[in-house]
PDB file of N, CA and C in Angstrom:
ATOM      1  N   UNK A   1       0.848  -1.181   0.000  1.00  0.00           N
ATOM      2  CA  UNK A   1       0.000   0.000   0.000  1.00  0.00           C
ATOM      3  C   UNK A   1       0.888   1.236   0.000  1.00  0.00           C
ATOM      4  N   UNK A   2       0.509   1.958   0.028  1.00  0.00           N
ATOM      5  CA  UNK A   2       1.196   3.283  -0.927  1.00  0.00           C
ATOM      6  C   UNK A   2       0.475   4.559   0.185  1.00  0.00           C
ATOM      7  N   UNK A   3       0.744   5.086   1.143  1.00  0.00           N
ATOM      8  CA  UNK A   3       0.160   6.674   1.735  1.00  0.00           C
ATOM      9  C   UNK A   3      -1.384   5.764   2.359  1.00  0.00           C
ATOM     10  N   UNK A   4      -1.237   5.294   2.347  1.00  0.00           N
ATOM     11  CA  UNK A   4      -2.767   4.520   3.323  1.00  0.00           C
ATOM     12  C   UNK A   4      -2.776   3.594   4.405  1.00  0.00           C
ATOM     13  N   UNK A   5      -3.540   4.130   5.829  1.00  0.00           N
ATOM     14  CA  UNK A   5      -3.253   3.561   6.691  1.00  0.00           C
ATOM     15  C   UNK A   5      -4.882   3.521   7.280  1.00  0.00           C
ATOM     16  N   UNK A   6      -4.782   2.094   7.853  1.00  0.00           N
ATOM     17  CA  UNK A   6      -6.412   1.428   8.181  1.00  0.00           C
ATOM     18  C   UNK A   6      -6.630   1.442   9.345  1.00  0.00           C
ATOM     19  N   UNK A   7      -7.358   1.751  10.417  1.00  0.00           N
ATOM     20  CA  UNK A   7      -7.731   1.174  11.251  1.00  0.00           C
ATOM     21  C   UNK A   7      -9.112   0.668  11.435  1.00  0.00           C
ATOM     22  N   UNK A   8      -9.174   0.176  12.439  1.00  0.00           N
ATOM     23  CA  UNK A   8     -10.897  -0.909  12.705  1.00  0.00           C
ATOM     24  C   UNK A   8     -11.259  -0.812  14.496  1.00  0.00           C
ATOM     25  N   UNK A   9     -11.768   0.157  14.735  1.00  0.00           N
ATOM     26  CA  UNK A   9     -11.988  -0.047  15.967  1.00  0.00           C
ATOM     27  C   UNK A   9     -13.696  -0.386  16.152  1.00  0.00           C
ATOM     28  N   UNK A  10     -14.365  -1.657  16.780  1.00  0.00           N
ATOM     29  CA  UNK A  10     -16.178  -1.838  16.532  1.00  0.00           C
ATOM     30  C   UNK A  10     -15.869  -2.405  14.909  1.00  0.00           C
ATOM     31  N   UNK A  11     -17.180  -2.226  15.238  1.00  0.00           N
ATOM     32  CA  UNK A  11     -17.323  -1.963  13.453  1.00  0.00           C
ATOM     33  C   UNK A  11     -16.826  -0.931  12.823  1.00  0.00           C
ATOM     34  N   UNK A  12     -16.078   0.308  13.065  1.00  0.00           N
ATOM     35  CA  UNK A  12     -16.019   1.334  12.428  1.00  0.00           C
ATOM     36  C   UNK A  12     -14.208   1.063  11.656  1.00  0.00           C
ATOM     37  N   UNK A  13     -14.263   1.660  10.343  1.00  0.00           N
ATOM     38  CA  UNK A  13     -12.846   1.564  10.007  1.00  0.00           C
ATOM     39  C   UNK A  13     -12.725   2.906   9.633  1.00  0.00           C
ATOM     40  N   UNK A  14     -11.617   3.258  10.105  1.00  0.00           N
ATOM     41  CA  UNK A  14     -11.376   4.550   9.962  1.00  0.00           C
ATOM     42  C   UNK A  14      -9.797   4.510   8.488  1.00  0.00           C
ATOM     43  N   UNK A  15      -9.647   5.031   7.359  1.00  0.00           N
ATOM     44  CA  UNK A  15      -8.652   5.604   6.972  1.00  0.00           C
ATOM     45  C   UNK A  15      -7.929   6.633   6.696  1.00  0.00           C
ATOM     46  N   UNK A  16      -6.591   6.802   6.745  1.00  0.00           N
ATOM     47  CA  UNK A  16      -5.512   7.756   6.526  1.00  0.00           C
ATOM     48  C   UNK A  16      -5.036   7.843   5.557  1.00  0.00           C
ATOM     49  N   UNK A  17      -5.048   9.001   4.715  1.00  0.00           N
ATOM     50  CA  UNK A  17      -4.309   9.724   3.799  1.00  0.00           C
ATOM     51  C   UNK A  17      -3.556  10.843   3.800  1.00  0.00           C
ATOM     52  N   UNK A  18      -2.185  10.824   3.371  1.00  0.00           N
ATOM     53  CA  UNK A  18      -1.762  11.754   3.474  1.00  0.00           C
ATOM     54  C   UNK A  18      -1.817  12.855   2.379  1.00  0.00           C
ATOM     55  N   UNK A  19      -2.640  13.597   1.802  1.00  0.00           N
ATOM     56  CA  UNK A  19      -2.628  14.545   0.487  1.00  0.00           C
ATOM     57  C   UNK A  19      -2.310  15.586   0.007  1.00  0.00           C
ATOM     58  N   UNK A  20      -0.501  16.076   1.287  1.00  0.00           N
ATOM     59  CA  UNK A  20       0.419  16.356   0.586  1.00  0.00           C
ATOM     60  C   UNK A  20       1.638  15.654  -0.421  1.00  0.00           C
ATOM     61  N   UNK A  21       1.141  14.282  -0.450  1.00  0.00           N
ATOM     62  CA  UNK A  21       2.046  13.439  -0.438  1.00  0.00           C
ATOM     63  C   UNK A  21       1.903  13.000  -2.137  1.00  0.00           C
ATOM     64  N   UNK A  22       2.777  12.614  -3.334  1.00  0.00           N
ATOM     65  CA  UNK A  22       2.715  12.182  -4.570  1.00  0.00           C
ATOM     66  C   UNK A  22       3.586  11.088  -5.019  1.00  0.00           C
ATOM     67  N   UNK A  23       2.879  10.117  -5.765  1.00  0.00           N
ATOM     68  CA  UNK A  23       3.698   9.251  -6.075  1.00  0.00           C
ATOM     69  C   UNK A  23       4.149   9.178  -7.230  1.00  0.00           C
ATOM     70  N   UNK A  24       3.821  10.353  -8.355  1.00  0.00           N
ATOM     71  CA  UNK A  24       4.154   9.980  -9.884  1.00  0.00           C
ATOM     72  C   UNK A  24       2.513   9.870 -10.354  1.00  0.00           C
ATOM     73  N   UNK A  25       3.296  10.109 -12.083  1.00  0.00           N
ATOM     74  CA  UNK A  25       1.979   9.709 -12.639  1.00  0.00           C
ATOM     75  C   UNK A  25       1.406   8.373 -12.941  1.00  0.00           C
ATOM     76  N   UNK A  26      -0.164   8.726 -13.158  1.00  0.00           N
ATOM     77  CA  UNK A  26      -0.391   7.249 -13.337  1.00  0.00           C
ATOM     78  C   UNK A  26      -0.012   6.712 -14.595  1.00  0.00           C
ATOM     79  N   UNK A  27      -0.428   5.178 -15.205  1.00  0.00           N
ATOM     80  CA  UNK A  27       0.050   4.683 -16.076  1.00  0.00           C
ATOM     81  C   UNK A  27      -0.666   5.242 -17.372  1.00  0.00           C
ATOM     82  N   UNK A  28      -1.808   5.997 -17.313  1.00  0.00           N
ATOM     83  CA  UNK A  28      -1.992   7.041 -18.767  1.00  0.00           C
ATOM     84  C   UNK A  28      -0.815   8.114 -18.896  1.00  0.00           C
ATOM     85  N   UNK A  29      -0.855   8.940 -17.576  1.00  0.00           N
ATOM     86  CA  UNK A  29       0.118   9.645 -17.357  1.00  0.00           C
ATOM     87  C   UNK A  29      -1.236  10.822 -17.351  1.00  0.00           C
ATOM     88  N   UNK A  30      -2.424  10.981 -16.912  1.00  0.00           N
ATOM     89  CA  UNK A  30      -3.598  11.764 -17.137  1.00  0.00           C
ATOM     90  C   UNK A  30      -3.788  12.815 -15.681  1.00  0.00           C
ATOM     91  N   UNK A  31      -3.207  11.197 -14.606  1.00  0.00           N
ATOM     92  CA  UNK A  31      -3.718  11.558 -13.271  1.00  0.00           C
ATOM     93  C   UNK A  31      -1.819  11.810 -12.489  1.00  0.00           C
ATOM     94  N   UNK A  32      -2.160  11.991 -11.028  1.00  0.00           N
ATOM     95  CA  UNK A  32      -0.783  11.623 -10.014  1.00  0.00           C
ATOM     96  C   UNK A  32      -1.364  11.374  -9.051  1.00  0.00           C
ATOM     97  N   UNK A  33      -0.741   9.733  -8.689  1.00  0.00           N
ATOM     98  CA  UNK A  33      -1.076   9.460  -7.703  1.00  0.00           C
ATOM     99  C   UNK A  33      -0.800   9.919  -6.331  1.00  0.00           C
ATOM    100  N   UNK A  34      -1.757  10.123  -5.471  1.00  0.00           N
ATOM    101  CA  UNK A  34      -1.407  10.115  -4.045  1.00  0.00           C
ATOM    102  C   UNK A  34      -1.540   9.214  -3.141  1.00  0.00           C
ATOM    103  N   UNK A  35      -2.268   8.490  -3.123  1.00  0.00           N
ATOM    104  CA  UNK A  35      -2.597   7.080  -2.407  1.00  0.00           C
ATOM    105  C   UNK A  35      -3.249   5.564  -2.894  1.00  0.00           C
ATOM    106  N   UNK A  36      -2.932   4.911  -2.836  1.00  0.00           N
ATOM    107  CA  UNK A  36      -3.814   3.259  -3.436  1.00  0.00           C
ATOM    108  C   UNK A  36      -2.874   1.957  -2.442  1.00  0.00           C
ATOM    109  N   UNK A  37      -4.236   1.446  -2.241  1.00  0.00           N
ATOM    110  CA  UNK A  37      -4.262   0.173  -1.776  1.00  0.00           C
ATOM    111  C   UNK A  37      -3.358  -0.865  -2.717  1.00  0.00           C
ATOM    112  N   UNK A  38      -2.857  -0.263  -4.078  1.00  0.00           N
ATOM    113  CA  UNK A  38      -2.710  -1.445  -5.263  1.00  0.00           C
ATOM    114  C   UNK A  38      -3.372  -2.893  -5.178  1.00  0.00           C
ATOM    115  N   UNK A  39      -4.667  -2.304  -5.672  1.00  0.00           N
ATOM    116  CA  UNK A  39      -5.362  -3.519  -5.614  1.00  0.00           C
ATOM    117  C   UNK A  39      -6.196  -3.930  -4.382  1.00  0.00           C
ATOM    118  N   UNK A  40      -7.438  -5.187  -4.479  1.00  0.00           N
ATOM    119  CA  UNK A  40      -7.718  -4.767  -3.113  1.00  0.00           C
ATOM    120  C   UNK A  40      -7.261  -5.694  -1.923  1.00  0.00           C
ATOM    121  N   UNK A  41      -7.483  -5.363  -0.800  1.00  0.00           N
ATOM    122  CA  UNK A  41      -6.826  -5.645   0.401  1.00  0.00           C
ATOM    123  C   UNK A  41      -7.824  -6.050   1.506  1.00  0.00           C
ATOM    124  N   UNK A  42      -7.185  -7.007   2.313  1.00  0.00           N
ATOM    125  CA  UNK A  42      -7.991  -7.330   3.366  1.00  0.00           C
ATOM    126  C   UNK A  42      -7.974  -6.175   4.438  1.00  0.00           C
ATOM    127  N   UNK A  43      -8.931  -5.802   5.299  1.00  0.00           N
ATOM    128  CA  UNK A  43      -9.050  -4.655   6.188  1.00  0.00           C
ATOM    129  C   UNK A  43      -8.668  -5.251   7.037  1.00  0.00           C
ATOM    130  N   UNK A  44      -7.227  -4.962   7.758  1.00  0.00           N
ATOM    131  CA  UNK A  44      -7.041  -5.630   9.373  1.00  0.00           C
ATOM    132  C   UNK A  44      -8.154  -6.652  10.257  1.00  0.00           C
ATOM    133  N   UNK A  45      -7.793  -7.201  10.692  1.00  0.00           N
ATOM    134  CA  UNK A  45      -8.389  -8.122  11.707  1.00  0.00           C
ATOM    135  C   UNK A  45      -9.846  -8.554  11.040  1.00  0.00           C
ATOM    136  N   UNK A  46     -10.423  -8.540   9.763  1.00  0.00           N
ATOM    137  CA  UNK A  46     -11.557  -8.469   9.156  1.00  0.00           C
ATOM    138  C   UNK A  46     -11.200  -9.702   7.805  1.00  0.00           C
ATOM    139  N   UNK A  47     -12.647  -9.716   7.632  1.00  0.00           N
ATOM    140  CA  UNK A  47     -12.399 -10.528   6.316  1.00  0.00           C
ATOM    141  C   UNK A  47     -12.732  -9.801   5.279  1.00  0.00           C
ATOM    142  N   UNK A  48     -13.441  -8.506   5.025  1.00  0.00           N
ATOM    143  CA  UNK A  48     -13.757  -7.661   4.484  1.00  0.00           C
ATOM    144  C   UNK A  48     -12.763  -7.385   3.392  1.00  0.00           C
ATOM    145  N   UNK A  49     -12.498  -6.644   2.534  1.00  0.00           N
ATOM    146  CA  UNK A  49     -11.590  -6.444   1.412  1.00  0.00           C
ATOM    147  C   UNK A  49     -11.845  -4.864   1.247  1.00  0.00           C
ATOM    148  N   UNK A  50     -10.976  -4.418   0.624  1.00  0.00           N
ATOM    149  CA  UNK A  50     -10.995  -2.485   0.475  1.00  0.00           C
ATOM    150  C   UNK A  50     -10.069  -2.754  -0.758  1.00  0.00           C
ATOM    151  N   UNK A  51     -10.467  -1.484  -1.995  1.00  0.00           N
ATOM    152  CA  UNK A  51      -9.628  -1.207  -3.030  1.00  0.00           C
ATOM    153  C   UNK A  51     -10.077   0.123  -3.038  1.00  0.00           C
ATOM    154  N   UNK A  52      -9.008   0.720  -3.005  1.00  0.00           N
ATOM    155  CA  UNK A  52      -8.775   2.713  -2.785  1.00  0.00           C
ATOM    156  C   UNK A  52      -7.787   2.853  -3.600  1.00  0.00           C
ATOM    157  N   UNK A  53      -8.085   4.193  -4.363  1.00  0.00           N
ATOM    158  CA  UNK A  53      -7.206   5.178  -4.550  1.00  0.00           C
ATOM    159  C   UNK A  53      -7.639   6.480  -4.926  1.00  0.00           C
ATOM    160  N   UNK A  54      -6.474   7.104  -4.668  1.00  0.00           N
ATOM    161  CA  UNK A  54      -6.890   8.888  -4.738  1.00  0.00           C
ATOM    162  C   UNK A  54      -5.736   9.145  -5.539  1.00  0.00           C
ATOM    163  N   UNK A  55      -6.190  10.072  -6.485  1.00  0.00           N
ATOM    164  CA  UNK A  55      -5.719  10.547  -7.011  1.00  0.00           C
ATOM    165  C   UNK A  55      -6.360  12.283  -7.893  1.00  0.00           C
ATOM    166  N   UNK A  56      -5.510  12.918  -8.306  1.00  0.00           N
ATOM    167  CA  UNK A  56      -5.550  13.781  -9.017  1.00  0.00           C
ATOM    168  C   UNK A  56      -5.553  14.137 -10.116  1.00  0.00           C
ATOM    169  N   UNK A  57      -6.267  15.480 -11.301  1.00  0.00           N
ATOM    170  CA  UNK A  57      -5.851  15.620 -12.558  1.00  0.00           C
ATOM    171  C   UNK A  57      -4.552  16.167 -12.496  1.00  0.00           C
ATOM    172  N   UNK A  58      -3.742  15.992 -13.345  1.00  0.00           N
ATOM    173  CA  UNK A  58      -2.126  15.947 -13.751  1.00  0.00           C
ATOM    174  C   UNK A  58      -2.463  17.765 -14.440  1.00  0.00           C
TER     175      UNK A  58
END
């Protein structure tokens, strides 16, 4: 994962982004990324799955 951080407290999941933060452009080269799961992901202690990303116009 890339600028993303999960937590799960209850039922509630809370996430973190940081969106001063850049990783390059994407693979059009259209957007820049700031955060992604790459792909999706199990949510801590859950069986649940998450696929995120944020990004921007370039």
């Amino acid at each position: 994962m890339k600028n993303v951080e999960m937590t799960v407290e209850g039922t509630m999941l809370t996430i973190r982004v940081d969106l001063s933060k850049e990783f390059g452009p994407s693979s059009t080269g259209k957007t820049i990324i700031i955060a992604s799961t790459e792909g999706n992901v199990t949510i801590p202690n859950r069986q649940e799955k998450i696929g995120l990303n944020v990004y921007r116009k370039k």
